[in-house]
PDB file of N, CA and C in Angstrom:
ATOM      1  N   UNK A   1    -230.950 136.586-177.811  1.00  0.00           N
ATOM      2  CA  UNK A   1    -230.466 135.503-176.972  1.00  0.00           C
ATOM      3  C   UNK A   1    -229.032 135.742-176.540  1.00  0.00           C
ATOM      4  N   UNK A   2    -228.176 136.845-176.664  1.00  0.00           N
ATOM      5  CA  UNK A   2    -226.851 137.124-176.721  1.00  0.00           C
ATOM      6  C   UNK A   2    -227.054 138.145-175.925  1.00  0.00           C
ATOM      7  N   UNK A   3    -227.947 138.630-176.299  1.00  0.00           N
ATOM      8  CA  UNK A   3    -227.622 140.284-175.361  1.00  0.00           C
ATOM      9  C   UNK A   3    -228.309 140.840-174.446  1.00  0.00           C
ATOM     10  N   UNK A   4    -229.491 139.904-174.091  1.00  0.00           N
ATOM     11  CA  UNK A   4    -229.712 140.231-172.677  1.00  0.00           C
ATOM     12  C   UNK A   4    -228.850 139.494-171.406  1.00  0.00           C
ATOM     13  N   UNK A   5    -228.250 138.103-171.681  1.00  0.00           N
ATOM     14  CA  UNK A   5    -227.395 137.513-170.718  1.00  0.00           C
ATOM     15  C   UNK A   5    -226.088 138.251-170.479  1.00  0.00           C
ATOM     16  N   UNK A   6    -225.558 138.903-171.816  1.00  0.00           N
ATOM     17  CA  UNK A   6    -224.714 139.672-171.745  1.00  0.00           C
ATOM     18  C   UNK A   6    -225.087 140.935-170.878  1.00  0.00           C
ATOM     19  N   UNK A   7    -226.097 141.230-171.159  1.00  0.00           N
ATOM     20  CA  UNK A   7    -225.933 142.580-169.554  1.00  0.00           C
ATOM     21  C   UNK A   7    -226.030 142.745-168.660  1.00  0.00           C
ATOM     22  N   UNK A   8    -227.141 141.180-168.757  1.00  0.00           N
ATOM     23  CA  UNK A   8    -227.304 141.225-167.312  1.00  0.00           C
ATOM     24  C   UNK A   8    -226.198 140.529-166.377  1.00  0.00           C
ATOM     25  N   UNK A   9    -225.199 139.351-166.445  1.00  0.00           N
ATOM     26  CA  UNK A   9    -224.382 138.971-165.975  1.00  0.00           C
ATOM     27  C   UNK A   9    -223.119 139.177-166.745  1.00  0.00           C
ATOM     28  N   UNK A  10    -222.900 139.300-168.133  1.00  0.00           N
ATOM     29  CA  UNK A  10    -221.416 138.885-168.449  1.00  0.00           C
ATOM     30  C   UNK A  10    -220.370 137.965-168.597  1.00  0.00           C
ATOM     31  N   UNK A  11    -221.394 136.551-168.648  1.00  0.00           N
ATOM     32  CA  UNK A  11    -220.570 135.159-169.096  1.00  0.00           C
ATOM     33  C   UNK A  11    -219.423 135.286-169.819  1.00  0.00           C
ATOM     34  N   UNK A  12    -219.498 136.445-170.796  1.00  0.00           N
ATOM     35  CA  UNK A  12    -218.556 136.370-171.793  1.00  0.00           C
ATOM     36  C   UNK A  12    -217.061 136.586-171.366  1.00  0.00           C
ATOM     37  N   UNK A  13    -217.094 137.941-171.268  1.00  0.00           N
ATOM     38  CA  UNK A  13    -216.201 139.142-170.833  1.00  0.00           C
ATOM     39  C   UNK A  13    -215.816 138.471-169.309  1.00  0.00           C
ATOM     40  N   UNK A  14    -216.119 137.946-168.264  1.00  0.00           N
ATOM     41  CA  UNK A  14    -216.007 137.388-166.889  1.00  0.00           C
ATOM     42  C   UNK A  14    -215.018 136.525-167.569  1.00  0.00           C
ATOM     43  N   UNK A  15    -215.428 135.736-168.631  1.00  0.00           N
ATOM     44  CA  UNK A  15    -214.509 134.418-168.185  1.00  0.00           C
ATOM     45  C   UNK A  15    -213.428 135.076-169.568  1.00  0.00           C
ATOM     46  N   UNK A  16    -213.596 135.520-169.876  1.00  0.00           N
ATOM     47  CA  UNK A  16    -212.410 136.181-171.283  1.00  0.00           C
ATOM     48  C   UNK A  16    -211.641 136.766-169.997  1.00  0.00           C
ATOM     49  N   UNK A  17    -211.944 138.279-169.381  1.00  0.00           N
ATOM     50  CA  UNK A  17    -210.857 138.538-168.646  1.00  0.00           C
ATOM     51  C   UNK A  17    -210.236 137.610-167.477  1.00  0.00           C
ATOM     52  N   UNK A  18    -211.423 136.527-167.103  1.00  0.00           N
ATOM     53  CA  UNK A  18    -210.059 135.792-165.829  1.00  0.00           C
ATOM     54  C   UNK A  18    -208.698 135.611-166.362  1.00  0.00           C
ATOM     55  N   UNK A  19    -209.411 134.817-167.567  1.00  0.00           N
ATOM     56  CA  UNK A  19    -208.269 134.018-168.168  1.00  0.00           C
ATOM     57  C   UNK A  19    -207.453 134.806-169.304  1.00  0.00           C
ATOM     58  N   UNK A  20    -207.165 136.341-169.028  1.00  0.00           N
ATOM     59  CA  UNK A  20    -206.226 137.088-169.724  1.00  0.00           C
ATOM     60  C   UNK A  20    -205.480 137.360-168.118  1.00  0.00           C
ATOM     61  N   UNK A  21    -205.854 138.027-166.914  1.00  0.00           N
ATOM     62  CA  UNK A  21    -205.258 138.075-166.002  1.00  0.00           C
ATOM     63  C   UNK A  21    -204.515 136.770-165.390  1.00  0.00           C
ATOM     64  N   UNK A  22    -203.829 137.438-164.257  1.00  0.00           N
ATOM     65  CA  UNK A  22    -202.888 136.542-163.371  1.00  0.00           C
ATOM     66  C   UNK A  22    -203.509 135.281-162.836  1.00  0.00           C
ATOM     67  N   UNK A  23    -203.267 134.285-163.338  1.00  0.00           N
ATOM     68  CA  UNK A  23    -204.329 133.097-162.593  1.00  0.00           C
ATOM     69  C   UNK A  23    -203.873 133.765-160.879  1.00  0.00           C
ATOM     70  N   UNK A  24    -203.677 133.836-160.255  1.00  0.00           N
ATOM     71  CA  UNK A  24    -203.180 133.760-158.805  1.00  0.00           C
ATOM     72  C   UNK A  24    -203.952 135.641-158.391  1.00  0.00           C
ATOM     73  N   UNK A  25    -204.137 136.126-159.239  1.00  0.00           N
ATOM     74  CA  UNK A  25    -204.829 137.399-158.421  1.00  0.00           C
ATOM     75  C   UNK A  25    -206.306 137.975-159.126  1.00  0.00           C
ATOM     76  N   UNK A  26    -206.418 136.848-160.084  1.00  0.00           N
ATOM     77  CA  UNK A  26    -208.030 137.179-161.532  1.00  0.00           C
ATOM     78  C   UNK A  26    -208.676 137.376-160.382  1.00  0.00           C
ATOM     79  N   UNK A  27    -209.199 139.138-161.027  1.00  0.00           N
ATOM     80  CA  UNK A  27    -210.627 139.719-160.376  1.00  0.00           C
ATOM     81  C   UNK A  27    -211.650 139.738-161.303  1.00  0.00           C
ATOM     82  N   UNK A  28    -212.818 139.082-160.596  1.00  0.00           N
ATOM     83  CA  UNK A  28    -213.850 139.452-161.543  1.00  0.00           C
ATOM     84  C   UNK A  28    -214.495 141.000-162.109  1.00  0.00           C
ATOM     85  N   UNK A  29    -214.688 140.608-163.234  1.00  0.00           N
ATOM     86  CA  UNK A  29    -215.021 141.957-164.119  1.00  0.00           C
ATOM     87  C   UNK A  29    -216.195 143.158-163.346  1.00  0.00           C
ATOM     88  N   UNK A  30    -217.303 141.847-163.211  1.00  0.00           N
ATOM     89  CA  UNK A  30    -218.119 142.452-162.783  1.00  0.00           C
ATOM     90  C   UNK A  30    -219.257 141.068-162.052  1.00  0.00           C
ATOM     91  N   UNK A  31    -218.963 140.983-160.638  1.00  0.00           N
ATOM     92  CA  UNK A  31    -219.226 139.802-159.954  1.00  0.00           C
ATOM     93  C   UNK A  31    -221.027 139.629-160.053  1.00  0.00           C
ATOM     94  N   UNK A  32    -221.192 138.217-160.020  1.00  0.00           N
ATOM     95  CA  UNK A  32    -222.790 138.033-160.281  1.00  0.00           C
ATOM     96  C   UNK A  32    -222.952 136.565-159.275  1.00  0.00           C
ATOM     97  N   UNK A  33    -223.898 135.883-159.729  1.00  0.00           N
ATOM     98  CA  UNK A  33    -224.005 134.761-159.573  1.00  0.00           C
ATOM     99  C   UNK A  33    -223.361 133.491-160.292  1.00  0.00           C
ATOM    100  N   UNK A  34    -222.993 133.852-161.200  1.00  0.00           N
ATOM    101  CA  UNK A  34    -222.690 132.873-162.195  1.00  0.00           C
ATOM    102  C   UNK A  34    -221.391 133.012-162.100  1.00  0.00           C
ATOM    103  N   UNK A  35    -220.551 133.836-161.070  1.00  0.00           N
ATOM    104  CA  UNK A  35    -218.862 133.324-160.998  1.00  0.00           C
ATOM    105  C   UNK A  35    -218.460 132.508-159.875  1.00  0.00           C
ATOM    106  N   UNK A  36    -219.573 132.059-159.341  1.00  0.00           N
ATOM    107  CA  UNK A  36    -219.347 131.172-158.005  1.00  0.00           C
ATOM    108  C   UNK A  36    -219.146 130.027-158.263  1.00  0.00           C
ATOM    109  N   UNK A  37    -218.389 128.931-157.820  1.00  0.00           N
ATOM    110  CA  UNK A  37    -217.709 128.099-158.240  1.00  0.00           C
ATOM    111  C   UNK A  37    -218.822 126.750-158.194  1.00  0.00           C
ATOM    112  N   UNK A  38    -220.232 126.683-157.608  1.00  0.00           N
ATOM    113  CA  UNK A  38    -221.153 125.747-157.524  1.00  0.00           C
ATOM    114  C   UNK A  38    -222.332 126.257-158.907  1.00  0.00           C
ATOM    115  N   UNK A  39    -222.438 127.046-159.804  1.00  0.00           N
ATOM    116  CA  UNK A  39    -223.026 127.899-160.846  1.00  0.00           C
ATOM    117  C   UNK A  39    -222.432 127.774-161.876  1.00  0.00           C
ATOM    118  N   UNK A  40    -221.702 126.600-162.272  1.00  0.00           N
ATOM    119  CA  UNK A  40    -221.295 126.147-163.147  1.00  0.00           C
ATOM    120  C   UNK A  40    -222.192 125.854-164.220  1.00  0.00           C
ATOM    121  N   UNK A  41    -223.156 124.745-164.212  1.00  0.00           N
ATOM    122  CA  UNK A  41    -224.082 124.276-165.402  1.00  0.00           C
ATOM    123  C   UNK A  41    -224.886 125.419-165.520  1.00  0.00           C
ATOM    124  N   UNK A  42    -225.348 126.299-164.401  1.00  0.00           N
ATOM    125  CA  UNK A  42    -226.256 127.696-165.334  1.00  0.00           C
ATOM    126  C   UNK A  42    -225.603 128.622-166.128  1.00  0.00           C
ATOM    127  N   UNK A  43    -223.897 128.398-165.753  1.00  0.00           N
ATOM    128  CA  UNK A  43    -223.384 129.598-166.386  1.00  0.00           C
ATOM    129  C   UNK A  43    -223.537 128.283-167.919  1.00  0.00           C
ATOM    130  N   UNK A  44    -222.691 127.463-167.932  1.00  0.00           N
ATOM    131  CA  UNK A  44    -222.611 126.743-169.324  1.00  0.00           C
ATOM    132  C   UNK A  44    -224.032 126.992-170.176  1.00  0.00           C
ATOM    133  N   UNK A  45    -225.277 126.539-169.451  1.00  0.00           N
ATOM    134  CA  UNK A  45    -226.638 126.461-170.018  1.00  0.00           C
ATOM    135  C   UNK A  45    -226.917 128.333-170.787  1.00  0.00           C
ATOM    136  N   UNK A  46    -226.251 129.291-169.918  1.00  0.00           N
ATOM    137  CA  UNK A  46    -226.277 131.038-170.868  1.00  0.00           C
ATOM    138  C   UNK A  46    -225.286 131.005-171.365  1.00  0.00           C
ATOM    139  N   UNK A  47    -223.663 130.433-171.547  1.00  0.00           N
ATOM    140  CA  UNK A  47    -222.756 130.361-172.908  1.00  0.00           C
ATOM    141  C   UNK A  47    -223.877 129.886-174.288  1.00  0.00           C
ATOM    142  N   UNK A  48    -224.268 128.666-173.780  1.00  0.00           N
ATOM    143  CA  UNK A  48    -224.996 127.702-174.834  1.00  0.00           C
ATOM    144  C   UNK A  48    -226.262 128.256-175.206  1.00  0.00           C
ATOM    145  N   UNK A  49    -227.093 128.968-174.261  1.00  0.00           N
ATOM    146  CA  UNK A  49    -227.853 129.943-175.134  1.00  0.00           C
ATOM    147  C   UNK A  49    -227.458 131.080-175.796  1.00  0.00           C
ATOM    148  N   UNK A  50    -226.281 131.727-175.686  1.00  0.00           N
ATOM    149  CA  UNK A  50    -225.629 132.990-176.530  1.00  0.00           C
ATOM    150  C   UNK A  50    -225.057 131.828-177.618  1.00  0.00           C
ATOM    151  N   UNK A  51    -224.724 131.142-177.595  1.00  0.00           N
ATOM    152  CA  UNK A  51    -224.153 130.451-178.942  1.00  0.00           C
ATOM    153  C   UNK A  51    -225.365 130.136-179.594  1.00  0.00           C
ATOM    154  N   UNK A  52    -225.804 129.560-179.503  1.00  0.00           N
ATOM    155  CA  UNK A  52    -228.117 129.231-180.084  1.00  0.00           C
ATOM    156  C   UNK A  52    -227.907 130.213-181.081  1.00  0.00           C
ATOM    157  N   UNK A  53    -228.270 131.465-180.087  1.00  0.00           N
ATOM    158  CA  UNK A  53    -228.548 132.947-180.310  1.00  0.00           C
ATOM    159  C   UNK A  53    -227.928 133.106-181.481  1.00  0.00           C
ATOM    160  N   UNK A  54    -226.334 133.198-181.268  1.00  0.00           N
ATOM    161  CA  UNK A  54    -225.222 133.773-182.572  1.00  0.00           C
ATOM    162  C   UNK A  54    -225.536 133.000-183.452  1.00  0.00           C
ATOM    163  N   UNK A  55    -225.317 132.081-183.806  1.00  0.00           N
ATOM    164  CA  UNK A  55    -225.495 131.026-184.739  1.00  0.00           C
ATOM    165  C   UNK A  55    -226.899 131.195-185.554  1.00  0.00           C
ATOM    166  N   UNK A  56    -227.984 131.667-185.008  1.00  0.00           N
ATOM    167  CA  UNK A  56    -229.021 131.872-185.590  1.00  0.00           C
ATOM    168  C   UNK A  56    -228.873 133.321-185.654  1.00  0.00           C
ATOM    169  N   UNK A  57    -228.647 134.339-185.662  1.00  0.00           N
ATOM    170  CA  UNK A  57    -227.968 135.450-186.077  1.00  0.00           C
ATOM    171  C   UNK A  57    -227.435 135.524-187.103  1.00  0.00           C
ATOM    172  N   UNK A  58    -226.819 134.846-187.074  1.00  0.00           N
ATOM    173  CA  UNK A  58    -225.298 134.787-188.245  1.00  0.00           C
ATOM    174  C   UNK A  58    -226.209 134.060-189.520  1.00  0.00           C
ATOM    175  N   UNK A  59    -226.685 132.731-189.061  1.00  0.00           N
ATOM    176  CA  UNK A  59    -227.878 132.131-190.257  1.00  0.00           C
ATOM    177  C   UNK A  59    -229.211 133.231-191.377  1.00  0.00           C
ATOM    178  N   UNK A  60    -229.469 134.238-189.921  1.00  0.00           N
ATOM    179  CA  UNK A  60    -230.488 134.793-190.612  1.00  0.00           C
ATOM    180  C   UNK A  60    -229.859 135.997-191.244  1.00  0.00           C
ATOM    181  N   UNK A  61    -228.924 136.212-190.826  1.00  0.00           N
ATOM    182  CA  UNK A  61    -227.868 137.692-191.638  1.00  0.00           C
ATOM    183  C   UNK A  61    -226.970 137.081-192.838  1.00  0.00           C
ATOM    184  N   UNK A  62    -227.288 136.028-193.038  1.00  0.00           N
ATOM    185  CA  UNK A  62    -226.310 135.370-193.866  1.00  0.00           C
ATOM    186  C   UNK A  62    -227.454 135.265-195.350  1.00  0.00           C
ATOM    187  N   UNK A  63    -228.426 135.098-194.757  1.00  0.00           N
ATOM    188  CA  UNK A  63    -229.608 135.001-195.876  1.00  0.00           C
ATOM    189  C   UNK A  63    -230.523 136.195-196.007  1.00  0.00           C
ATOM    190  N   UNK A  64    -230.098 137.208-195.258  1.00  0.00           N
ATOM    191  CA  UNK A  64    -230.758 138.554-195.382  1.00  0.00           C
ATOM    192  C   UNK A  64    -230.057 139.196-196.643  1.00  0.00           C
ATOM    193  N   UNK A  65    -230.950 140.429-197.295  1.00  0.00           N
ATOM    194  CA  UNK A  65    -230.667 141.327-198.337  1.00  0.00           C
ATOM    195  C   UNK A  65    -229.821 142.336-197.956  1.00  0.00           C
ATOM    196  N   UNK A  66    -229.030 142.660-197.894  1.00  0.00           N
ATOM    197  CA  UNK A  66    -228.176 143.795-197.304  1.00  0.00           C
ATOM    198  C   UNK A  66    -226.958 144.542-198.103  1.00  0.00           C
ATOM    199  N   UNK A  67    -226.782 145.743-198.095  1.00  0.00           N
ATOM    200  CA  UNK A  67    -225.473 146.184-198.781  1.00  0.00           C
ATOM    201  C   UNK A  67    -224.521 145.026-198.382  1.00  0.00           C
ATOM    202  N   UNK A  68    -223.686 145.351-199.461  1.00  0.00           N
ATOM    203  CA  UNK A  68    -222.560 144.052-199.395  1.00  0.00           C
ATOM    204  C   UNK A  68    -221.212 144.314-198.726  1.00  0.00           C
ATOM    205  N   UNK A  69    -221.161 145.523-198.150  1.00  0.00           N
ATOM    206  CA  UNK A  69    -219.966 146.049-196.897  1.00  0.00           C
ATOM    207  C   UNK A  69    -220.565 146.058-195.537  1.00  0.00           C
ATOM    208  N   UNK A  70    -221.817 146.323-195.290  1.00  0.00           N
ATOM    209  CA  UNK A  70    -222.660 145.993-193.843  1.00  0.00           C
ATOM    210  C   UNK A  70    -222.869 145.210-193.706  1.00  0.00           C
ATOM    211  N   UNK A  71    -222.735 144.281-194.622  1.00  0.00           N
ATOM    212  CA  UNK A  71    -223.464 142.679-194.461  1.00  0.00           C
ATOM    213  C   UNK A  71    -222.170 142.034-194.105  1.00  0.00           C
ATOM    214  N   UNK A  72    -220.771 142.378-194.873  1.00  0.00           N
ATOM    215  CA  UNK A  72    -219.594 142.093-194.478  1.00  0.00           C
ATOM    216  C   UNK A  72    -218.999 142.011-192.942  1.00  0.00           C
ATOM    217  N   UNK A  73    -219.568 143.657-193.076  1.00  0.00           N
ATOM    218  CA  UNK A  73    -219.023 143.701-191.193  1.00  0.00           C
ATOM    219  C   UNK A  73    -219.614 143.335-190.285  1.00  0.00           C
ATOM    220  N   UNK A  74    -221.109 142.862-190.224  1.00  0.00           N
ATOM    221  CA  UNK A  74    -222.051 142.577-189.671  1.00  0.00           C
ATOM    222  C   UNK A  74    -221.114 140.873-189.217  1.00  0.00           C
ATOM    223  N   UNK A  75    -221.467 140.300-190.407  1.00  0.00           N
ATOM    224  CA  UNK A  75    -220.857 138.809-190.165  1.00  0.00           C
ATOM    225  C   UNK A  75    -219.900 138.663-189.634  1.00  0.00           C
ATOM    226  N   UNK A  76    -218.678 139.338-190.092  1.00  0.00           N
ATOM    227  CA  UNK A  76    -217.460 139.450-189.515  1.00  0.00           C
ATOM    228  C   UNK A  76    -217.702 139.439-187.548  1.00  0.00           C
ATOM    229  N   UNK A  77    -218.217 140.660-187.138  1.00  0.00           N
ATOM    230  CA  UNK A  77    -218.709 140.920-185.641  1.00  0.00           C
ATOM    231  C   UNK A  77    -219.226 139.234-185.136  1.00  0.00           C
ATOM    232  N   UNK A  78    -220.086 139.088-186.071  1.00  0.00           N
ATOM    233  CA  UNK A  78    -221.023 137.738-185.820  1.00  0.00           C
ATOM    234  C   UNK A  78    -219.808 136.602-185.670  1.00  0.00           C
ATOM    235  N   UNK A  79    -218.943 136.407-186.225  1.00  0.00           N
ATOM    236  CA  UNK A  79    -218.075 135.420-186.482  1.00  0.00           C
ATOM    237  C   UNK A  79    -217.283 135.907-185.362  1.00  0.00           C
ATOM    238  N   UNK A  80    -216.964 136.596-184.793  1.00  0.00           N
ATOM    239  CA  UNK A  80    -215.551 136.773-183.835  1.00  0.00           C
ATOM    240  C   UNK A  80    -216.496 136.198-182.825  1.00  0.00           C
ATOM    241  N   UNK A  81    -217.690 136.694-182.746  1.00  0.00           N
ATOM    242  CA  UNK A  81    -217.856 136.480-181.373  1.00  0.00           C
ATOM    243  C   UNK A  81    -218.667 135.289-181.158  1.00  0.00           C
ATOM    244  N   UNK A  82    -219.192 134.227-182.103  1.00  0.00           N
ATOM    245  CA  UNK A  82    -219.162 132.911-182.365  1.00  0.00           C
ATOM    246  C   UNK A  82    -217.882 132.281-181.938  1.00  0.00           C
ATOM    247  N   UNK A  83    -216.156 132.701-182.279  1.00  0.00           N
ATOM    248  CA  UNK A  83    -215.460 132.077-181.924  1.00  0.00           C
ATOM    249  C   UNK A  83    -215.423 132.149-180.518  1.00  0.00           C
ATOM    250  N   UNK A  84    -215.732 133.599-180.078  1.00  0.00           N
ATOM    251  CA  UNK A  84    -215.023 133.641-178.807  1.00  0.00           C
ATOM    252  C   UNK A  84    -216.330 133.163-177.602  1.00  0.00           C
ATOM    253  N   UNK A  85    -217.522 132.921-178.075  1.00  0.00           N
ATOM    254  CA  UNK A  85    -218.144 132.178-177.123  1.00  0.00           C
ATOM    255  C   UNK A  85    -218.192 131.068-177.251  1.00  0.00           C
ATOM    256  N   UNK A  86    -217.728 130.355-178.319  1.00  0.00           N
ATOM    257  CA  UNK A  86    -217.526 128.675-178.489  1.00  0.00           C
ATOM    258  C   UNK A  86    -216.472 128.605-177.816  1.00  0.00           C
ATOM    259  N   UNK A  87    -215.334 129.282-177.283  1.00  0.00           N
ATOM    260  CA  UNK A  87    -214.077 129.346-177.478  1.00  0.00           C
ATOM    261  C   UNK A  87    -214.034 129.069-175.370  1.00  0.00           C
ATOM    262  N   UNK A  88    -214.899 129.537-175.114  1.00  0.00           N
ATOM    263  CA  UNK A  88    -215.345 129.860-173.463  1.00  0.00           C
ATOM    264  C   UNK A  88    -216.291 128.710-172.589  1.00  0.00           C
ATOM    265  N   UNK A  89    -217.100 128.272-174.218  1.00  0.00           N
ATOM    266  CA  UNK A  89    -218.074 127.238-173.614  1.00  0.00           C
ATOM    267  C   UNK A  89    -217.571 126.436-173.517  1.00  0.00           C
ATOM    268  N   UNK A  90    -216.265 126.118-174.685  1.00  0.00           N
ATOM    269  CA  UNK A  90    -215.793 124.550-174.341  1.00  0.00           C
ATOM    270  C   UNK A  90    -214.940 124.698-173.154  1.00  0.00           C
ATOM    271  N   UNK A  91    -214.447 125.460-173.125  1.00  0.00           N
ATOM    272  CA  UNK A  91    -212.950 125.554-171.703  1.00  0.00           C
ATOM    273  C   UNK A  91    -214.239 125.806-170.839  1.00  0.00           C
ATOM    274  N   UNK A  92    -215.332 126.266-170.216  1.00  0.00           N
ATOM    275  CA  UNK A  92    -215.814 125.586-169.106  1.00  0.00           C
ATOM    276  C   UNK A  92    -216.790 124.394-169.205  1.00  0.00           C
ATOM    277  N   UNK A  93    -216.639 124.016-170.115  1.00  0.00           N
ATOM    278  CA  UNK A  93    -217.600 122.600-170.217  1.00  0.00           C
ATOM    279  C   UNK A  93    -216.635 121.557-169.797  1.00  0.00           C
ATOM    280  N   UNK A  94    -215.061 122.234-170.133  1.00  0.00           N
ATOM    281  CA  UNK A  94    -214.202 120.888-170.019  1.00  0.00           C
ATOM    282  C   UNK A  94    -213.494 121.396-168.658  1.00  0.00           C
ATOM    283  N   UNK A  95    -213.570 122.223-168.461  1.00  0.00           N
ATOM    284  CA  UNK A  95    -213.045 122.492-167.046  1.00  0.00           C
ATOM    285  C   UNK A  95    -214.051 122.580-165.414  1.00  0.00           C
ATOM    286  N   UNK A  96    -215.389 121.984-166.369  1.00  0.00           N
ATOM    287  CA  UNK A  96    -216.150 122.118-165.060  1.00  0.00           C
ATOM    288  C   UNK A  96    -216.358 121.396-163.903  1.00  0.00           C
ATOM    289  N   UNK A  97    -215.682 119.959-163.887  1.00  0.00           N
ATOM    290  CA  UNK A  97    -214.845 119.404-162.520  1.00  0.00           C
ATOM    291  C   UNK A  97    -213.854 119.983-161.817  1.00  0.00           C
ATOM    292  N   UNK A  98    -213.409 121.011-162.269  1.00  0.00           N
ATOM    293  CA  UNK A  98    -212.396 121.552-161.737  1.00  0.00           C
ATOM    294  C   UNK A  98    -210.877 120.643-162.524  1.00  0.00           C
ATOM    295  N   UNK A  99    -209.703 121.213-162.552  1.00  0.00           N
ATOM    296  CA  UNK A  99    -208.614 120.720-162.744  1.00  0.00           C
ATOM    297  C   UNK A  99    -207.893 119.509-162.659  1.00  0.00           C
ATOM    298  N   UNK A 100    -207.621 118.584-163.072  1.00  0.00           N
ATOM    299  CA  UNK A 100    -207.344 117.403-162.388  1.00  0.00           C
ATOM    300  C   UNK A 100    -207.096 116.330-162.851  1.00  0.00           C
ATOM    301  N   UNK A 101    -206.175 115.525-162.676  1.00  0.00           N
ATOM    302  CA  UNK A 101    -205.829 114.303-163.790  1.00  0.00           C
ATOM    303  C   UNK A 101    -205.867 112.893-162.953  1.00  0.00           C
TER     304      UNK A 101
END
């Protein structure tokens, strides 16, 4: 549930690099459908299925048998990138009116 949305569009990495670049010149990584500014709730609806995904990842690797240094780094991977797609879903869930007070 993480890694086919991830190749095929790049929800992740798209909205990680806008928002490391220049707000005033952010190029997209690698342009799709889902960076157009009306593709908002489908992009949120594939954050929220890669989070599903991780989260049940992380659940079933958490209760799997595994050496206890692969199982380490495994989770670890699992956990960064739990933060960093929770971390994306909420800043466009809360930014998806656009800017504005």
């Amino acid at each position: 549930m993480f890694l086919v949305p991830e190749i095929l569009w790049s929800p992740l990495w798209n909205s990680i690099d806008s928002l490391l670049q220049n707000s005033n010149n952010a190029v997209i990584f690698r342009p799709n459908f889902l960076t157009g500014s009306g593709n908002i709730n489908i992009l949120l609806l594939v954050l929220a299925a890669q989070f599903v995904g991780l989260l049940g990842m992380f659940v079933t690797s958490y209760k799997a048998r595994l050496n206890r240094l692969l199982k380490t780094a495994y989770i670890t991977v699992l956990v960064l990138l739990i933060i960093s797609t929770g971390f994306v879903l909420f800043v466009g869930f809360s930014l998806r009116h656009g800017i504005g007070f």
